[in-house]
C-alpha atoms as a PDB file:
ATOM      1  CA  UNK A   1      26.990 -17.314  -8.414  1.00  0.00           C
ATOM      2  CA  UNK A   2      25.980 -16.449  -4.648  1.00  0.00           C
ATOM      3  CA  UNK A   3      27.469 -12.637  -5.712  1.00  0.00           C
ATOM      4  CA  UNK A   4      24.425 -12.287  -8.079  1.00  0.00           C
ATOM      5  CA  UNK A   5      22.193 -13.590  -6.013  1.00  0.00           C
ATOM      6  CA  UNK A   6      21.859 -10.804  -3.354  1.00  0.00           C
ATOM      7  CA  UNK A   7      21.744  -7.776  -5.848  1.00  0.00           C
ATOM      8  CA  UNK A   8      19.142  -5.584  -5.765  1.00  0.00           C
ATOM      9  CA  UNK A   9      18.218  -5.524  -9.307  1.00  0.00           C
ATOM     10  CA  UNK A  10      18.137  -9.844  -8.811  1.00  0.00           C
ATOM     11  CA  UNK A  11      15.254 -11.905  -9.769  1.00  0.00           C
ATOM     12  CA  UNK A  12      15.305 -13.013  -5.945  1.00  0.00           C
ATOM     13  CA  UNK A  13      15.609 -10.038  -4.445  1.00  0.00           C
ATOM     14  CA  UNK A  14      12.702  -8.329  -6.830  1.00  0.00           C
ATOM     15  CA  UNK A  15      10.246 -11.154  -5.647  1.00  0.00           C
ATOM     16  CA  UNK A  16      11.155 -10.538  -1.721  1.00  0.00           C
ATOM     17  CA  UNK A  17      10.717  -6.726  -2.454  1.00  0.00           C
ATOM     18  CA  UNK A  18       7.431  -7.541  -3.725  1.00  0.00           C
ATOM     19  CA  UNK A  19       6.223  -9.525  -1.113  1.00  0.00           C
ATOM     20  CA  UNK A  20       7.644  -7.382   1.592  1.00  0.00           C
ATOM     21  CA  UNK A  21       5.599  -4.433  -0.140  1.00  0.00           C
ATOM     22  CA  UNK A  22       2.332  -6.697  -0.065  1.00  0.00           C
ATOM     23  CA  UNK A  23       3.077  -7.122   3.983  1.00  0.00           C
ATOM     24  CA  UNK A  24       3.452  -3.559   4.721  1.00  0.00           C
ATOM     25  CA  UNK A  25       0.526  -2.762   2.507  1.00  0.00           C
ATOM     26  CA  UNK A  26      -1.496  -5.344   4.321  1.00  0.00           C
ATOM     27  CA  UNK A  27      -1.027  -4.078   7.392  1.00  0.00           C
ATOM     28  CA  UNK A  28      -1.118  -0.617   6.840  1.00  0.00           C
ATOM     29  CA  UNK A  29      -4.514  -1.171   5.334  1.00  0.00           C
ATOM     30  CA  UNK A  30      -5.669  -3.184   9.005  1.00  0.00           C
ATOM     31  CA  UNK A  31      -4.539  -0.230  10.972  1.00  0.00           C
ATOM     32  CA  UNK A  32      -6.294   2.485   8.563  1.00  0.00           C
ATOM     33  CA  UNK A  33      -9.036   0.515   8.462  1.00  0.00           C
ATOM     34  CA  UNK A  34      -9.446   0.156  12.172  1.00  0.00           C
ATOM     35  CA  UNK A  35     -10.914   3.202  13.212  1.00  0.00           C
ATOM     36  CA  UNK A  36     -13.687   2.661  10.330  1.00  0.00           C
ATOM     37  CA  UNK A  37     -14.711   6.083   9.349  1.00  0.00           C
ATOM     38  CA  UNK A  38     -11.297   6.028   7.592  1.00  0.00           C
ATOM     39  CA  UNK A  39     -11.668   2.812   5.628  1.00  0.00           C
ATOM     40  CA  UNK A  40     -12.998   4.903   2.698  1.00  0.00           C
ATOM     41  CA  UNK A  41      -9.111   6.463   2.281  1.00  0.00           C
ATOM     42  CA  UNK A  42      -7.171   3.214   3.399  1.00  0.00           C
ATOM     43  CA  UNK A  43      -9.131   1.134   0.521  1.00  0.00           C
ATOM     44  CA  UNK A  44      -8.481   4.378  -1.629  1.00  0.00           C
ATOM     45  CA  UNK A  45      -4.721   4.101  -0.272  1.00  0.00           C
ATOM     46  CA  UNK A  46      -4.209   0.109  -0.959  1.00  0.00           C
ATOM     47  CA  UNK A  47      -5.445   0.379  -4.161  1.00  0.00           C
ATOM     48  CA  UNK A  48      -3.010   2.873  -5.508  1.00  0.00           C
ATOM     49  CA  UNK A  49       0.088   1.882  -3.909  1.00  0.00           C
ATOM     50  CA  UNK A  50      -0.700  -1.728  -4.975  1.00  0.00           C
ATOM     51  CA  UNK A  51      -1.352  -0.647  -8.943  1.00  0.00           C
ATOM     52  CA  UNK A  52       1.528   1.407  -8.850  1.00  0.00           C
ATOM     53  CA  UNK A  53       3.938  -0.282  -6.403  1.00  0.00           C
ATOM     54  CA  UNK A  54       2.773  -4.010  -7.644  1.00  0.00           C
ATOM     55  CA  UNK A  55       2.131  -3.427 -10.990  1.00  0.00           C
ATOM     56  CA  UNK A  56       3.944  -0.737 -12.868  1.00  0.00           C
ATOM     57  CA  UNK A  57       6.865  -1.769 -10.300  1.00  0.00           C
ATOM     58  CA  UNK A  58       7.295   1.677  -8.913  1.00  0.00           C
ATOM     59  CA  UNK A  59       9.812   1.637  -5.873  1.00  0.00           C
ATOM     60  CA  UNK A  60       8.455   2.160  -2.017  1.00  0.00           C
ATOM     61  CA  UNK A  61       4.770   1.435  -2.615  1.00  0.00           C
ATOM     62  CA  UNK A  62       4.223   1.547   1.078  1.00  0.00           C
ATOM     63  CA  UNK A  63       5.297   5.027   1.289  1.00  0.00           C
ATOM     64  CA  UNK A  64       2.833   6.137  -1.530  1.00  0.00           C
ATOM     65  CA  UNK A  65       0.256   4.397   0.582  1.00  0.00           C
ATOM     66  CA  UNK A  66       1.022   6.714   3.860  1.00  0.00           C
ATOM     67  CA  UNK A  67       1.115   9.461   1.251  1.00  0.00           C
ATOM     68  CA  UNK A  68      -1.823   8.935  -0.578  1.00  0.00           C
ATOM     69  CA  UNK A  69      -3.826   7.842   2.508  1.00  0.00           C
ATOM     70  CA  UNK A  70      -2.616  11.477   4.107  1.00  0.00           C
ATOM     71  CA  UNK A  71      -4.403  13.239   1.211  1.00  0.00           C
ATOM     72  CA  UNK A  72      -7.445  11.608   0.811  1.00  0.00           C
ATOM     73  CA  UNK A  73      -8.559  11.188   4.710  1.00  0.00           C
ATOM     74  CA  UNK A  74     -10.467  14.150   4.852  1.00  0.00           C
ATOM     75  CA  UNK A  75     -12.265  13.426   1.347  1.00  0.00           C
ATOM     76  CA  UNK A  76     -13.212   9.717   2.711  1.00  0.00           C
ATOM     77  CA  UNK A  77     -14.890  10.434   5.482  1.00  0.00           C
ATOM     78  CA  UNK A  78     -18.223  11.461   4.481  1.00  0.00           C
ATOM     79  CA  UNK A  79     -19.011   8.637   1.798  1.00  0.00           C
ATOM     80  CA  UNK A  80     -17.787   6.219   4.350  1.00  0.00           C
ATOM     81  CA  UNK A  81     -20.545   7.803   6.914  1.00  0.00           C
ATOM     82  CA  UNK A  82     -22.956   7.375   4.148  1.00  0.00           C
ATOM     83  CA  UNK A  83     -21.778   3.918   3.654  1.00  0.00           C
ATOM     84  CA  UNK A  84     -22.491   2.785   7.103  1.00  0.00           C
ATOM     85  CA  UNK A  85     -25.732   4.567   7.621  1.00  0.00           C
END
């Protein structure tokens, strides 16, 4: 019984995946959000590593964040300038 239990494909160990994910994904989201002309690409960032990490149940959605956050820094500048002025 306890042999099942710790496999990766387990019911248990899906569900502490998960919630490890939404940890990482929290706090990368703080720390991009800190300096705040990047919040535009960290909000960008959370949401698609939480649809596809959370909810299609792709693997490593913290990792997509960093990725996707790397891509679209540049691009979320300006409308977050705009945002706060």
């Amino acid at each position: 019984m306890f042999r099942n239990l710790f496999r990766p494909d387990s019911p248990l160990m899906i569900t502490m995946t998960r919630i490890t994910d939404c940890i990482f994904l929290s706090l990368f989201w703080i720390l991009g959000c800190f300096p705040v002309v990047t919040a535009g690409a960290s909000f960008a960032a959370l949401y698609d590593a939480s649809y596809r990490g959370l909810r299609r149940g792709e693997r490593n959605s913290w990792q997509r964040f960093l990725t996707v956050f790397r891509r679209n820094w540049k691009a979320g500048i300006a409308p977050t300038i705009v945002f706060l002025a």
